[in-house]
C-alpha atoms as a PDB file:
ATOM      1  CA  UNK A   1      25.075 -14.181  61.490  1.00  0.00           C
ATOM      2  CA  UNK A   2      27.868 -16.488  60.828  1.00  0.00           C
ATOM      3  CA  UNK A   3      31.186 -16.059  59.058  1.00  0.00           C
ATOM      4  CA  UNK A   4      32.984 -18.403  57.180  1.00  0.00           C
ATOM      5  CA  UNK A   5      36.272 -18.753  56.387  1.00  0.00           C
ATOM      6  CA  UNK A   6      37.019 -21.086  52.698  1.00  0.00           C
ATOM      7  CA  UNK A   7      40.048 -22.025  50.655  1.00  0.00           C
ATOM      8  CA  UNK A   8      39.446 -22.833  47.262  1.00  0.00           C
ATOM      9  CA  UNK A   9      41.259 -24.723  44.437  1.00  0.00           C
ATOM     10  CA  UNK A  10      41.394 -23.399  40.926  1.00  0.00           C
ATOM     11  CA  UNK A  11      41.850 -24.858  37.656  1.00  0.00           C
ATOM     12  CA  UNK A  12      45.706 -23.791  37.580  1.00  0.00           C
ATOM     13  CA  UNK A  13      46.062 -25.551  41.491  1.00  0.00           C
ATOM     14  CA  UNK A  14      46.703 -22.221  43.159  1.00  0.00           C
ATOM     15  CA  UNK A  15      44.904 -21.292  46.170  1.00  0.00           C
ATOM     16  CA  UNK A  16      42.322 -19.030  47.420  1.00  0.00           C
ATOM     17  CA  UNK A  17      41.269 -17.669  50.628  1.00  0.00           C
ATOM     18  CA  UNK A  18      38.511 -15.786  51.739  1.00  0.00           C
ATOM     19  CA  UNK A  19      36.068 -14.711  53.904  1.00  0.00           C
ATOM     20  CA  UNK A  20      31.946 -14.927  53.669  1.00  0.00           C
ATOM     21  CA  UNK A  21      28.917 -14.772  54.730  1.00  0.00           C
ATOM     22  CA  UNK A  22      27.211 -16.468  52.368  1.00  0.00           C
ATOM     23  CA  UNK A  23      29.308 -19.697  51.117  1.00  0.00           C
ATOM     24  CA  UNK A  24      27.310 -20.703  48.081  1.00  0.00           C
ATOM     25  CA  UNK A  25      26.795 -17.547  46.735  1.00  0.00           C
ATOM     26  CA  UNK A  26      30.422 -16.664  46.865  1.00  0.00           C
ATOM     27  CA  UNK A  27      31.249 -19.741  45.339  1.00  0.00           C
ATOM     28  CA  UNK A  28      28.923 -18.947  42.283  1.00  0.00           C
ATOM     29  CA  UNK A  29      30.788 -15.389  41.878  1.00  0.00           C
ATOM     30  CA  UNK A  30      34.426 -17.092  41.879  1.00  0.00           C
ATOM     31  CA  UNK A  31      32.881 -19.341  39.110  1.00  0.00           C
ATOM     32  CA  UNK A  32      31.163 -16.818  37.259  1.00  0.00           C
ATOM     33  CA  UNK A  33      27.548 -18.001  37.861  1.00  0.00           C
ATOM     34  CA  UNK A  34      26.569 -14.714  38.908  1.00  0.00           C
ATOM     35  CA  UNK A  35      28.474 -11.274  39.356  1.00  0.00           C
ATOM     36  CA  UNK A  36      31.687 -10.781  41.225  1.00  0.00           C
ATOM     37  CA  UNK A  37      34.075 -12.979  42.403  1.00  0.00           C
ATOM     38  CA  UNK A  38      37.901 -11.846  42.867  1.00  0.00           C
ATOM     39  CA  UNK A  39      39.981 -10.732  40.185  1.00  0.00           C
ATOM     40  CA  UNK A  40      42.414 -13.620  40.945  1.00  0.00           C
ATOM     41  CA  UNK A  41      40.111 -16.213  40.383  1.00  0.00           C
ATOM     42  CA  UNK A  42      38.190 -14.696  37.192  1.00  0.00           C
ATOM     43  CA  UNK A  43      40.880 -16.075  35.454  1.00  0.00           C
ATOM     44  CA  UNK A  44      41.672 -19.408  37.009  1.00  0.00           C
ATOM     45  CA  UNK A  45      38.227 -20.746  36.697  1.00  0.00           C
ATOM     46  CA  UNK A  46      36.456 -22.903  37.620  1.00  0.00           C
ATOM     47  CA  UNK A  47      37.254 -22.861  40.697  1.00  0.00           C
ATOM     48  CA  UNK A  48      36.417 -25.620  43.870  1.00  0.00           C
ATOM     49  CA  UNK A  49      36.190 -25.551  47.223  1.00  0.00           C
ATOM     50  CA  UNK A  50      38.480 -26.888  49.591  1.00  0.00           C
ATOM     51  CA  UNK A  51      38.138 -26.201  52.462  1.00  0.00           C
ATOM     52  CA  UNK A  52      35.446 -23.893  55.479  1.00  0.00           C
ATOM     53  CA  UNK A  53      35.233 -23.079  58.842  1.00  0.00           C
ATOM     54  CA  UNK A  54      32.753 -21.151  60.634  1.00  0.00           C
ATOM     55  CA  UNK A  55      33.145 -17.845  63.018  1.00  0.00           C
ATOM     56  CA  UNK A  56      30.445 -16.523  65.257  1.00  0.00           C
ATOM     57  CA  UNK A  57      31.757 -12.855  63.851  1.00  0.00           C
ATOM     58  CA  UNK A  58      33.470 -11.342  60.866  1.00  0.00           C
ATOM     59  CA  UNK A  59      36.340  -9.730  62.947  1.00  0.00           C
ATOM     60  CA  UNK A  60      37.205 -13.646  63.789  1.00  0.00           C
ATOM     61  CA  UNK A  61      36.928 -14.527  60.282  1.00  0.00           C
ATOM     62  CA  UNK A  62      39.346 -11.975  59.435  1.00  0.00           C
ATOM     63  CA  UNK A  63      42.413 -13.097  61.361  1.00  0.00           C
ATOM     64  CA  UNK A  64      41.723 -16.297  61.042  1.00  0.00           C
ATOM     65  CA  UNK A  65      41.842 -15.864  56.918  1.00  0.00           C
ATOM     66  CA  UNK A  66      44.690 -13.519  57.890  1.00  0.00           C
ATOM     67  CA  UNK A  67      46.602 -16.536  59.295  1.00  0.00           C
ATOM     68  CA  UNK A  68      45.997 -18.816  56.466  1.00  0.00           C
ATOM     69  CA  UNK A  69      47.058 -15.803  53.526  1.00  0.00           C
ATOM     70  CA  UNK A  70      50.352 -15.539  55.550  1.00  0.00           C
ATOM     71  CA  UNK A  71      50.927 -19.233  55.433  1.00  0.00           C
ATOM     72  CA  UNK A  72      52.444 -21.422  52.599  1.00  0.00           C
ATOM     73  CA  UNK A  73      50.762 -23.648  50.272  1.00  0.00           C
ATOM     74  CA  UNK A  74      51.266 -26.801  52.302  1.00  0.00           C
ATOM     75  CA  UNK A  75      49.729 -25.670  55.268  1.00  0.00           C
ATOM     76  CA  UNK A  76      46.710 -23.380  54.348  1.00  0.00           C
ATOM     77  CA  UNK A  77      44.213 -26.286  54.487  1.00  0.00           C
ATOM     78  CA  UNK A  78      45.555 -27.859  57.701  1.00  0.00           C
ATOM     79  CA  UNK A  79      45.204 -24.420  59.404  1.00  0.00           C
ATOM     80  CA  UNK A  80      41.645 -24.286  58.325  1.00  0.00           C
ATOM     81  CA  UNK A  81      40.859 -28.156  59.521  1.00  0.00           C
ATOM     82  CA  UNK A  82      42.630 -27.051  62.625  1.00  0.00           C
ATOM     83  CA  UNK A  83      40.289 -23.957  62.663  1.00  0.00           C
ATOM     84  CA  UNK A  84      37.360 -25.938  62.494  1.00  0.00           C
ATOM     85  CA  UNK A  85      38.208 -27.896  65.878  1.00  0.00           C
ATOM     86  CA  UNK A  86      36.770 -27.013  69.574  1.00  0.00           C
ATOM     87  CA  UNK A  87      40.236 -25.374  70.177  1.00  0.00           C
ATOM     88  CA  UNK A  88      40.934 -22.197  67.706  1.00  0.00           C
ATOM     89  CA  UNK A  89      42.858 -20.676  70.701  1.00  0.00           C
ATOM     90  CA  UNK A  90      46.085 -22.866  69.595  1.00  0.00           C
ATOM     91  CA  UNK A  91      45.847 -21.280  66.044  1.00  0.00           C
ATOM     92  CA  UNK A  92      45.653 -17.694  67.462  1.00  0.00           C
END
């Protein structure tokens, strides 16, 4: 099963990260199409995505979304572009 790391936008241009394995349904909770979602972005919807990067595992996933959280603003989406390269080892 794969993982996947996103960043989303919402409507007040703050950023989300998070972790998934299932994209488009996680997508639909942050924008209320179905239940769940995070409390952060129940009230900054609608929300849209960004930004993904896939991870053979979830323990992957997790630092890599851990990396991203810890960054600022500016560079959240680069680190996930950089993510999605053949070389994740200079992101580590």
């Amino acid at each position: 099963m794969s993982w996947f790391v996103y960043i989303v936008e919402c409507s007040d241009g703050t950023l989300y990260c998070g972790i998934t394995c299932d994209l488009e349904r996680r997508v639909n909770e942050h924008n209320g199409l179905q239940p769940g979602g995070a409390k952060y972005t129940r009230s900054r919807r609608p929300i849209r995505l960004v930004s993904t990067a896939t991870f053979q595992n979830r323990s992957e996933a997790s630092k890599a979304e851990y990396k991203i959280k810890m960054a600022c603003k500016s560079k959240k989406v680069s680190i996930l572009e950089a993510l999605q390269g053949s070389d994740r080892e200079t992101i580590r």
